[in-house]
PDB file of N, CA and C in Angstrom:
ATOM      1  N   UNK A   1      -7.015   4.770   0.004  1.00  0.00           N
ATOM      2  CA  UNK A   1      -7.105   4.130   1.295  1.00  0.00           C
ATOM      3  C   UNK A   1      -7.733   2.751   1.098  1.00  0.00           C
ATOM      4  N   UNK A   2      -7.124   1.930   1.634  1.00  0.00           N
ATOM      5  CA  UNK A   2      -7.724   0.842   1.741  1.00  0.00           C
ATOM      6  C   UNK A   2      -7.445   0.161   3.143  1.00  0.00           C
ATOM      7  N   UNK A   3      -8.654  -0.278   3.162  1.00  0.00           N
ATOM      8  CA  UNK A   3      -9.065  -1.121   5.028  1.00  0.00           C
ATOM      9  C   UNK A   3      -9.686  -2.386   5.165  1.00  0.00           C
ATOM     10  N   UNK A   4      -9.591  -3.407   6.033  1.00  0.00           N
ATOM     11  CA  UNK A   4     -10.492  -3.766   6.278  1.00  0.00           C
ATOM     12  C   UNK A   4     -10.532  -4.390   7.965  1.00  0.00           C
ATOM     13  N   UNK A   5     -11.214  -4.858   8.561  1.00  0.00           N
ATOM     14  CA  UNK A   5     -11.224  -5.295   9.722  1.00  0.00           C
ATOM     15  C   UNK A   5     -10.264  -5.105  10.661  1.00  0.00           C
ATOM     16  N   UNK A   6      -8.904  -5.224  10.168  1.00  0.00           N
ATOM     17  CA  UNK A   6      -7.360  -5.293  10.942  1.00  0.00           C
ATOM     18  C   UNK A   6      -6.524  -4.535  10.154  1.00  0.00           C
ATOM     19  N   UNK A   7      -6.593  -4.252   9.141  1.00  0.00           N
ATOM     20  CA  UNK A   7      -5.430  -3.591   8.706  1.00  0.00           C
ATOM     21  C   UNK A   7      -5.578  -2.493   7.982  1.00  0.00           C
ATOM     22  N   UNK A   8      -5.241  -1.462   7.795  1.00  0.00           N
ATOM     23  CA  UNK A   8      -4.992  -0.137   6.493  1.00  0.00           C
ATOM     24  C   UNK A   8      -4.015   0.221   5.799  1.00  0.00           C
ATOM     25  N   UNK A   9      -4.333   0.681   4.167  1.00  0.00           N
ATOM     26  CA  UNK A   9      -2.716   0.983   3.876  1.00  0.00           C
ATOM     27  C   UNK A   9      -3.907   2.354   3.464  1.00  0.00           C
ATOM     28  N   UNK A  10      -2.545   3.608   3.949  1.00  0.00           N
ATOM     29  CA  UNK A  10      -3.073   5.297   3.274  1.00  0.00           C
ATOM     30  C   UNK A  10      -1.891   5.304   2.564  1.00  0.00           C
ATOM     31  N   UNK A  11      -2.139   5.806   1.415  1.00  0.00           N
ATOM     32  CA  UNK A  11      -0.986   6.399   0.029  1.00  0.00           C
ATOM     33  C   UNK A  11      -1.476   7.894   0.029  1.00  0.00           C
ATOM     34  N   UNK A  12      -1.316   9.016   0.302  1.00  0.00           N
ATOM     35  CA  UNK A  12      -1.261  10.370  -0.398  1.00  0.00           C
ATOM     36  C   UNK A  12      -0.216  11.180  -0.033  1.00  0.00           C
ATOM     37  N   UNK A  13      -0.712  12.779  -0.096  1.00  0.00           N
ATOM     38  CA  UNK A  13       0.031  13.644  -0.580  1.00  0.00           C
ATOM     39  C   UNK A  13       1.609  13.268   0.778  1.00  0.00           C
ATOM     40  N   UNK A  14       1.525  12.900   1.727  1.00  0.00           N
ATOM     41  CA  UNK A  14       1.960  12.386   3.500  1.00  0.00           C
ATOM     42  C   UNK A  14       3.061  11.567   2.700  1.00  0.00           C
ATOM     43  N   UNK A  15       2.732  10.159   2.089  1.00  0.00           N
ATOM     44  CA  UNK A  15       3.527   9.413   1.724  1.00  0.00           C
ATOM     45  C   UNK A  15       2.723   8.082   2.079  1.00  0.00           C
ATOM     46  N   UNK A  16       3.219   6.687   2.546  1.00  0.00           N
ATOM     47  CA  UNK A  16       2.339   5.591   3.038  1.00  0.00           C
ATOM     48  C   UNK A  16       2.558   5.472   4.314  1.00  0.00           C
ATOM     49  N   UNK A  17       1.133   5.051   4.684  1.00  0.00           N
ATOM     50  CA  UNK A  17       1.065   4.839   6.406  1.00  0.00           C
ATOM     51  C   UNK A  17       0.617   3.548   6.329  1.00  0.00           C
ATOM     52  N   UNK A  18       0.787   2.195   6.931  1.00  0.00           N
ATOM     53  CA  UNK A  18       0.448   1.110   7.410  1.00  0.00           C
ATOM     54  C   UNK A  18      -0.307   0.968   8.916  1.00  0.00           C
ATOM     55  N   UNK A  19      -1.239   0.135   8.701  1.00  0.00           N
ATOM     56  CA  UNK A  19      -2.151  -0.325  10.107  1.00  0.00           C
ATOM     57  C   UNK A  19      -1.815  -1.472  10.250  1.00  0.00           C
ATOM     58  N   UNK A  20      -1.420  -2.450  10.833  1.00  0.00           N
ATOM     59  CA  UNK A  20      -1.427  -3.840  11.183  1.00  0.00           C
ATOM     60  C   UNK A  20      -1.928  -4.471  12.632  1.00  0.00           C
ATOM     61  N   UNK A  21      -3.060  -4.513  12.803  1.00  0.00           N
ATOM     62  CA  UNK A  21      -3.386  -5.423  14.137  1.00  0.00           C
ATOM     63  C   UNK A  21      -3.201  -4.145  15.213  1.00  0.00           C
ATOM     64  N   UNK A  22      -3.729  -3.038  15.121  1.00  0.00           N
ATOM     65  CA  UNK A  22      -2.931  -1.562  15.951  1.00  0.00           C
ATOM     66  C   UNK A  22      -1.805  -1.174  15.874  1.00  0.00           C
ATOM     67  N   UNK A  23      -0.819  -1.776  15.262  1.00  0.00           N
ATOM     68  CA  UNK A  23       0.431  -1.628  15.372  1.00  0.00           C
ATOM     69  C   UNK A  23       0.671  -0.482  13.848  1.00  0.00           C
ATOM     70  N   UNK A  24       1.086   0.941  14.087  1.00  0.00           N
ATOM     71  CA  UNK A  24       0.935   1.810  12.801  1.00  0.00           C
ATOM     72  C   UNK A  24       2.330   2.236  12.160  1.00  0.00           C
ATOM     73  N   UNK A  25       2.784   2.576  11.171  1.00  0.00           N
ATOM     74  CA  UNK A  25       3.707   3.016  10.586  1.00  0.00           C
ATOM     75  C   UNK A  25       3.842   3.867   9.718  1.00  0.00           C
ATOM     76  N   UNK A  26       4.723   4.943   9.480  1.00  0.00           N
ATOM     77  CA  UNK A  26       4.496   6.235   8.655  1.00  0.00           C
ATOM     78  C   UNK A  26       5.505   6.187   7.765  1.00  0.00           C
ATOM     79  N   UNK A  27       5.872   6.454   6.238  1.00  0.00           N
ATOM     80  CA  UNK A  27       6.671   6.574   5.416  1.00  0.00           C
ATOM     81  C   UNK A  27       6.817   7.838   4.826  1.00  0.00           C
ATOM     82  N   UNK A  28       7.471   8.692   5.047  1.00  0.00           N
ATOM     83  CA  UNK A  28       7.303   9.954   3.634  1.00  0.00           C
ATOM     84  C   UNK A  28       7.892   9.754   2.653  1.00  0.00           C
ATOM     85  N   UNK A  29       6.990   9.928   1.476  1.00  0.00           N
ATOM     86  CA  UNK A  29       7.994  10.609   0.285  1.00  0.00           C
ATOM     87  C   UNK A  29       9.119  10.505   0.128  1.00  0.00           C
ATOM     88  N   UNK A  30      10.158  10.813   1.003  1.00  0.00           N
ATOM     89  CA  UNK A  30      11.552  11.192   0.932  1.00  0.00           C
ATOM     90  C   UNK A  30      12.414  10.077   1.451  1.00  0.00           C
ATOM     91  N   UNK A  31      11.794   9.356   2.095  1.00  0.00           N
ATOM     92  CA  UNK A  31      12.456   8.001   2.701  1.00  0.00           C
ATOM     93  C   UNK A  31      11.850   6.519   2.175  1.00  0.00           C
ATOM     94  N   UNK A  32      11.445   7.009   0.897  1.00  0.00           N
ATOM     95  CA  UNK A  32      10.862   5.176   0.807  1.00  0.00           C
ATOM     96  C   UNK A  32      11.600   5.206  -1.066  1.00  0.00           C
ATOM     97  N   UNK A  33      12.174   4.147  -1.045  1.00  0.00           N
ATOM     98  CA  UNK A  33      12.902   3.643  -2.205  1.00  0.00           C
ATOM     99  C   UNK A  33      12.094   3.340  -3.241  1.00  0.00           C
ATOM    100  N   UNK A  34      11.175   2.601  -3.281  1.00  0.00           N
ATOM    101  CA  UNK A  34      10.360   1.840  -3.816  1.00  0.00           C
ATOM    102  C   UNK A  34       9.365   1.180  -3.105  1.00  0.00           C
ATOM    103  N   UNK A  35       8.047   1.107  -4.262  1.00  0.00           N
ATOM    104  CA  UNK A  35       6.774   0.989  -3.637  1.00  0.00           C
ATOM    105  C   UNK A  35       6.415  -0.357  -4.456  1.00  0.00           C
ATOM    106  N   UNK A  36       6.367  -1.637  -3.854  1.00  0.00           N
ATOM    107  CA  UNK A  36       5.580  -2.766  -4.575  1.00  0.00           C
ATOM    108  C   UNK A  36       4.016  -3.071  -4.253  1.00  0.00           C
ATOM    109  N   UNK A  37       2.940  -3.331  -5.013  1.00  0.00           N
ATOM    110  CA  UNK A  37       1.887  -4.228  -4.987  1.00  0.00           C
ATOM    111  C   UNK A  37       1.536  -4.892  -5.699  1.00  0.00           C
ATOM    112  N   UNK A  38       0.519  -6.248  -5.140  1.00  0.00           N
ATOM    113  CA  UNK A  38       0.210  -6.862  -5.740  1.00  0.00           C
ATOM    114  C   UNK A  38      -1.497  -7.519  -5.126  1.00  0.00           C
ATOM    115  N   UNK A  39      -2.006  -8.821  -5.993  1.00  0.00           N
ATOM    116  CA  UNK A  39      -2.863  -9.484  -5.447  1.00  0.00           C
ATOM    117  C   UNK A  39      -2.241 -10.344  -4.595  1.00  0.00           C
ATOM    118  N   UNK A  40      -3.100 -10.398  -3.441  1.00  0.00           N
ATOM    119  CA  UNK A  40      -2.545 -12.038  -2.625  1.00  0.00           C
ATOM    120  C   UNK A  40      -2.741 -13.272  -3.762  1.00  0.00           C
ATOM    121  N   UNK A  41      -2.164 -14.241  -3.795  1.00  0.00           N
ATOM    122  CA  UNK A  41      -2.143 -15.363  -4.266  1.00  0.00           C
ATOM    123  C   UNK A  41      -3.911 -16.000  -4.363  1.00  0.00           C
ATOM    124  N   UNK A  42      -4.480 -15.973  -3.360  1.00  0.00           N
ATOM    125  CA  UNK A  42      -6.008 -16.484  -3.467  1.00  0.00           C
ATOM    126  C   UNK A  42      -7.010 -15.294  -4.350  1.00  0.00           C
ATOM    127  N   UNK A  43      -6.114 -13.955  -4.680  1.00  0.00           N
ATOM    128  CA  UNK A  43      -6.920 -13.028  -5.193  1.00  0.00           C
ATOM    129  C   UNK A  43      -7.946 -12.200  -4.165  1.00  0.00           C
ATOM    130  N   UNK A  44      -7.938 -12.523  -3.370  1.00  0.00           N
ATOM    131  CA  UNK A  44      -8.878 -11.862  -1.952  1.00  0.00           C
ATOM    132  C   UNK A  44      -8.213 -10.595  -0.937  1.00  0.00           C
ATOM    133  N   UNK A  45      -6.553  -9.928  -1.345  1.00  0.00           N
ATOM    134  CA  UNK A  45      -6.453  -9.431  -0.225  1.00  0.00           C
ATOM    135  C   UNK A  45      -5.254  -8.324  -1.264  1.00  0.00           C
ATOM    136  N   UNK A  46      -5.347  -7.094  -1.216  1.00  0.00           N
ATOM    137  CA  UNK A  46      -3.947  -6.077  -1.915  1.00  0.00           C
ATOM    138  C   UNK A  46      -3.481  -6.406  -0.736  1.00  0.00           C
ATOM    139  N   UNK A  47      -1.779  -6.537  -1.548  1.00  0.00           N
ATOM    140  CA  UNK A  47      -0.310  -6.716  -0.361  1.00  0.00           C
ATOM    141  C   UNK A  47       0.453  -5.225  -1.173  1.00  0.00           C
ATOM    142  N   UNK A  48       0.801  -4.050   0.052  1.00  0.00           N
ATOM    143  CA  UNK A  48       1.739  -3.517  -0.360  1.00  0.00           C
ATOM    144  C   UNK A  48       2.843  -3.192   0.104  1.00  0.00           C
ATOM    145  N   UNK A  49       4.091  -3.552  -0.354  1.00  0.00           N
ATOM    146  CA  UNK A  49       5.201  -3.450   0.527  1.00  0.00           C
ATOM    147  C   UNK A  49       5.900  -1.621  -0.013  1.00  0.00           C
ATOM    148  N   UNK A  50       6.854  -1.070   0.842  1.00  0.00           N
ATOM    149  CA  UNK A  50       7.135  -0.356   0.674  1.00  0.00           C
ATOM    150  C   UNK A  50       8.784  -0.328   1.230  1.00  0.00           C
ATOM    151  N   UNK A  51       9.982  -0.152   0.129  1.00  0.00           N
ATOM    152  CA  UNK A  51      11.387  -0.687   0.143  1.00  0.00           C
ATOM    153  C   UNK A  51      11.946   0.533   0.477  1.00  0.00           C
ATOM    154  N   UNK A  52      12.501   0.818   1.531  1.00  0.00           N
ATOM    155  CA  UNK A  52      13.918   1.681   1.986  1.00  0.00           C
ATOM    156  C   UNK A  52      15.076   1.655   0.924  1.00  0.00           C
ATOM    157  N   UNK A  53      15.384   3.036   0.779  1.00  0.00           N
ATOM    158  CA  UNK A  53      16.825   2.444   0.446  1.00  0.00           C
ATOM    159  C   UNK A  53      17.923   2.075   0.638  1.00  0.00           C
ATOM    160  N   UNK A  54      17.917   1.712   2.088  1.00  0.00           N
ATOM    161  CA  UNK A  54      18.907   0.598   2.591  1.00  0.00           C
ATOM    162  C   UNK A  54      18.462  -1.032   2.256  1.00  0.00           C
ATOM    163  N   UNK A  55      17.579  -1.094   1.488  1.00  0.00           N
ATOM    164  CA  UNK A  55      17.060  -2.356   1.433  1.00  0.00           C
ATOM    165  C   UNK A  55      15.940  -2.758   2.468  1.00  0.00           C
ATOM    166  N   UNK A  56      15.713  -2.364   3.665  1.00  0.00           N
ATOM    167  CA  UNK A  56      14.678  -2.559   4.518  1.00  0.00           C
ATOM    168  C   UNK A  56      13.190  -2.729   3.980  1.00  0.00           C
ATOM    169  N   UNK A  57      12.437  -3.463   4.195  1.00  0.00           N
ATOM    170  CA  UNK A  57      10.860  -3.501   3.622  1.00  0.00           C
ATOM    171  C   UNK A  57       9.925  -4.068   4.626  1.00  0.00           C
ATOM    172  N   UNK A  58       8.483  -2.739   4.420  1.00  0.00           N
ATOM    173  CA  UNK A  58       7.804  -3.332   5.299  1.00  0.00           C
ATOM    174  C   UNK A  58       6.426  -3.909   4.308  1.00  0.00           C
ATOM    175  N   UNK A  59       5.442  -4.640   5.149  1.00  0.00           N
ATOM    176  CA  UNK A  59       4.348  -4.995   4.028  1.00  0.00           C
ATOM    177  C   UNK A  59       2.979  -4.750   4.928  1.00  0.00           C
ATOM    178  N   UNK A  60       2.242  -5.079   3.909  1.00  0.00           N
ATOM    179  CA  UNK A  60       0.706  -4.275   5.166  1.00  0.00           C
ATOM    180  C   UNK A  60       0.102  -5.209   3.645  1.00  0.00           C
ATOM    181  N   UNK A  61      -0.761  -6.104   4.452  1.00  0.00           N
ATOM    182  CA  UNK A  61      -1.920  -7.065   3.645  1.00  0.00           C
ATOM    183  C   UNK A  61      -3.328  -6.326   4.207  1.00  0.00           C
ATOM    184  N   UNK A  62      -4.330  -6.133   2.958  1.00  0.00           N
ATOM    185  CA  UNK A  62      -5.254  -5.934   3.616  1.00  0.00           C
ATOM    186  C   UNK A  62      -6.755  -6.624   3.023  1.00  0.00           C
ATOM    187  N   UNK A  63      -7.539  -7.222   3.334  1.00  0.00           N
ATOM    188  CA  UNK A  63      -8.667  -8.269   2.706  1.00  0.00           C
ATOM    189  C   UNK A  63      -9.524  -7.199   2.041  1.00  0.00           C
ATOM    190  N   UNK A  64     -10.039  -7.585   0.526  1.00  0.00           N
ATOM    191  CA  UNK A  64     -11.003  -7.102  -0.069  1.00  0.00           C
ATOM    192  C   UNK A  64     -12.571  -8.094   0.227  1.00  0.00           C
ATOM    193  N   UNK A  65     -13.151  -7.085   0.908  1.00  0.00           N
ATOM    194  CA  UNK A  65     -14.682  -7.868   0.839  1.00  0.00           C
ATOM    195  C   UNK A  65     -15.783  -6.793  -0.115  1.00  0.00           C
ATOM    196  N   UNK A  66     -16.443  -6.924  -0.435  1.00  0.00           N
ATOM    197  CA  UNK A  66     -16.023  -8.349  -1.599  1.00  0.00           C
ATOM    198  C   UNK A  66     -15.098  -8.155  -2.411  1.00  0.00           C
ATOM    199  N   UNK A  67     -14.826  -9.203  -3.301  1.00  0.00           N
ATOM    200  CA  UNK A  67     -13.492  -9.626  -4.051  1.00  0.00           C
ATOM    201  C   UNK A  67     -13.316  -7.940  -4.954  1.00  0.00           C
ATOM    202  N   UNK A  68     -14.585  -7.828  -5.327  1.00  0.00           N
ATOM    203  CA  UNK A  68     -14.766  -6.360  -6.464  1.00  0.00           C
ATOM    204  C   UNK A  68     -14.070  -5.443  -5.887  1.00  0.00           C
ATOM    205  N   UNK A  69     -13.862  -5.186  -4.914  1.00  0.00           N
ATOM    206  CA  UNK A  69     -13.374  -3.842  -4.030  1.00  0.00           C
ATOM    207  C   UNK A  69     -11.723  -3.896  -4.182  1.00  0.00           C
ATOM    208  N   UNK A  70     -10.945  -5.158  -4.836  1.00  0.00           N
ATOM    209  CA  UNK A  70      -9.617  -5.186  -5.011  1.00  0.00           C
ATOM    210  C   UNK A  70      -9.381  -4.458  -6.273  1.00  0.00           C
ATOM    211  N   UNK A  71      -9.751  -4.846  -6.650  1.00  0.00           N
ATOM    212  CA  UNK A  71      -9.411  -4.147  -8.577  1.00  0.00           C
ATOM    213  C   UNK A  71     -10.141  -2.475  -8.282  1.00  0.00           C
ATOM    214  N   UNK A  72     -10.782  -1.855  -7.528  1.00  0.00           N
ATOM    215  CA  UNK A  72     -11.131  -0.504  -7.114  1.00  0.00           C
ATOM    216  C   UNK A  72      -9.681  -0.074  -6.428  1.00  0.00           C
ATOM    217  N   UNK A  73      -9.184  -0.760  -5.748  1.00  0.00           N
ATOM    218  CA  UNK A  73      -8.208  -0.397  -4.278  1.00  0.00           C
ATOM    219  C   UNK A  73      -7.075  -0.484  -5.828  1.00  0.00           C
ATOM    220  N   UNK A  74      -7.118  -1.071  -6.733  1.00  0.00           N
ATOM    221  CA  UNK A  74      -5.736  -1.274  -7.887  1.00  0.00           C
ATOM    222  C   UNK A  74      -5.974   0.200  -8.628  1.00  0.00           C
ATOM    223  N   UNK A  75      -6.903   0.666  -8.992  1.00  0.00           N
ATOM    224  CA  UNK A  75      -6.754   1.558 -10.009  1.00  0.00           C
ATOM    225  C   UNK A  75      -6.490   2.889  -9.280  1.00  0.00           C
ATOM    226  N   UNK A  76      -7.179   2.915  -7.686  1.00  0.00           N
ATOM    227  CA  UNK A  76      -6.988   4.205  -6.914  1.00  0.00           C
ATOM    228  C   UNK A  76      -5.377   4.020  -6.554  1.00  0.00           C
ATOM    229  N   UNK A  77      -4.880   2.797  -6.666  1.00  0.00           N
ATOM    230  CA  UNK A  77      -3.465   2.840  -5.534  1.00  0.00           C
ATOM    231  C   UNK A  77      -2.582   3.715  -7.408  1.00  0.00           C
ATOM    232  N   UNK A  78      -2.663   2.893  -8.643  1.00  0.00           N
ATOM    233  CA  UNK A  78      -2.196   3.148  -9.644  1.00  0.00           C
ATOM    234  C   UNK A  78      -2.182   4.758  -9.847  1.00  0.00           C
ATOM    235  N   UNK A  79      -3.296   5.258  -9.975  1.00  0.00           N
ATOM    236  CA  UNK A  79      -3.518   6.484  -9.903  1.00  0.00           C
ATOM    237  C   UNK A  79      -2.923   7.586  -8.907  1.00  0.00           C
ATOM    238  N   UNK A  80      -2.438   7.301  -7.847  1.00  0.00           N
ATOM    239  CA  UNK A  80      -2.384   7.900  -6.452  1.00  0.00           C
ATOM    240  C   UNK A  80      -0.637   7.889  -6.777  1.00  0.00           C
ATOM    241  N   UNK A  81      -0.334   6.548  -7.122  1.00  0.00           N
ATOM    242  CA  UNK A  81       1.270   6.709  -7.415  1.00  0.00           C
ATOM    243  C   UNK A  81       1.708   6.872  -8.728  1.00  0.00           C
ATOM    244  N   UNK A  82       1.243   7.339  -9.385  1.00  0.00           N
ATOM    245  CA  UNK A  82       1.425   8.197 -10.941  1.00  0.00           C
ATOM    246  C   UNK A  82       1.634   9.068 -10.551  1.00  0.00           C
ATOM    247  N   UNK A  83       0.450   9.831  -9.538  1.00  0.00           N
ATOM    248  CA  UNK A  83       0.819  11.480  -9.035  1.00  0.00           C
ATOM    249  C   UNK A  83       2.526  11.933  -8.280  1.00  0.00           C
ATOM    250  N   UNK A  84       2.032  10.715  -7.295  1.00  0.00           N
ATOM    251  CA  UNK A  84       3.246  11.178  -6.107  1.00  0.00           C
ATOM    252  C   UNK A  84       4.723  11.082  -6.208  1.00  0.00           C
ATOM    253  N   UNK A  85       4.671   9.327  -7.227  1.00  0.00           N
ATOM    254  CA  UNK A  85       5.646   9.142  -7.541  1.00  0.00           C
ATOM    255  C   UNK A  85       6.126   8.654  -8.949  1.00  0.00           C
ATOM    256  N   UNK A  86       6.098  10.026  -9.702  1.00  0.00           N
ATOM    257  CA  UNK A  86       5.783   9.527 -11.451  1.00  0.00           C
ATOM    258  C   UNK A  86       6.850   8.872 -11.970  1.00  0.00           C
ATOM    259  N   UNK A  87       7.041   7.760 -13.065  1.00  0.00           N
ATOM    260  CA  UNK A  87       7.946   7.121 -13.241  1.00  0.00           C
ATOM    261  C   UNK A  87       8.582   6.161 -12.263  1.00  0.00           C
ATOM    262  N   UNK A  88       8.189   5.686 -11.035  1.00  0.00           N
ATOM    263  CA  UNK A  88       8.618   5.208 -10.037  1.00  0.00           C
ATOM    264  C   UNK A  88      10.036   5.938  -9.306  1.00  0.00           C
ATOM    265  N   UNK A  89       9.829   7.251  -8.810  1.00  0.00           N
ATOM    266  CA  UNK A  89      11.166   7.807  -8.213  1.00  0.00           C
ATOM    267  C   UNK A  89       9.951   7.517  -7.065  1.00  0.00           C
TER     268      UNK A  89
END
């Protein structure tokens, strides 16, 4: 899980859920193509998008305060999708 002020991304056993500004979204397992993340560009914020396989993608940015708490939110998100989705299926 990762949060901060405005936004959440949840990854588990469910699949990914997005928070944006109140606005929420649910993915299972079974309907998401592919899962991208990364650092924001300034290094201050995990972006994770999550790809349909019709091509559709949604994204959910969320700010690390402090900066340390990004590279925590990298090894739990790494770990979390080894389990769920090994090899990237």
């Amino acid at each position: 899980m990762a949060v901060d002020a405005h936004n959440s991304i949840v990854v588990d056993i469910a699949g990914v859920a997005f928070e944006d500004h109140g606005a929420a979204i649910e993915f299972s397992w079974q309907e998401i193509g592919s899962i991208h993340y990364k650092a924001s560009p300034n290094g201050k914020a995990l972006m994770v998008a999550v790809v349909l396989p019709s091509g559709q993608f949604y994204e959910c940015v969320v700010q690390a305060k402090p900066r340390a708490q990004l590279g925590e939110w990298f090894a739990q998100l790494a770990a979390v999708l080894g389990y769920y989705r090994p090899m990237g299926r």
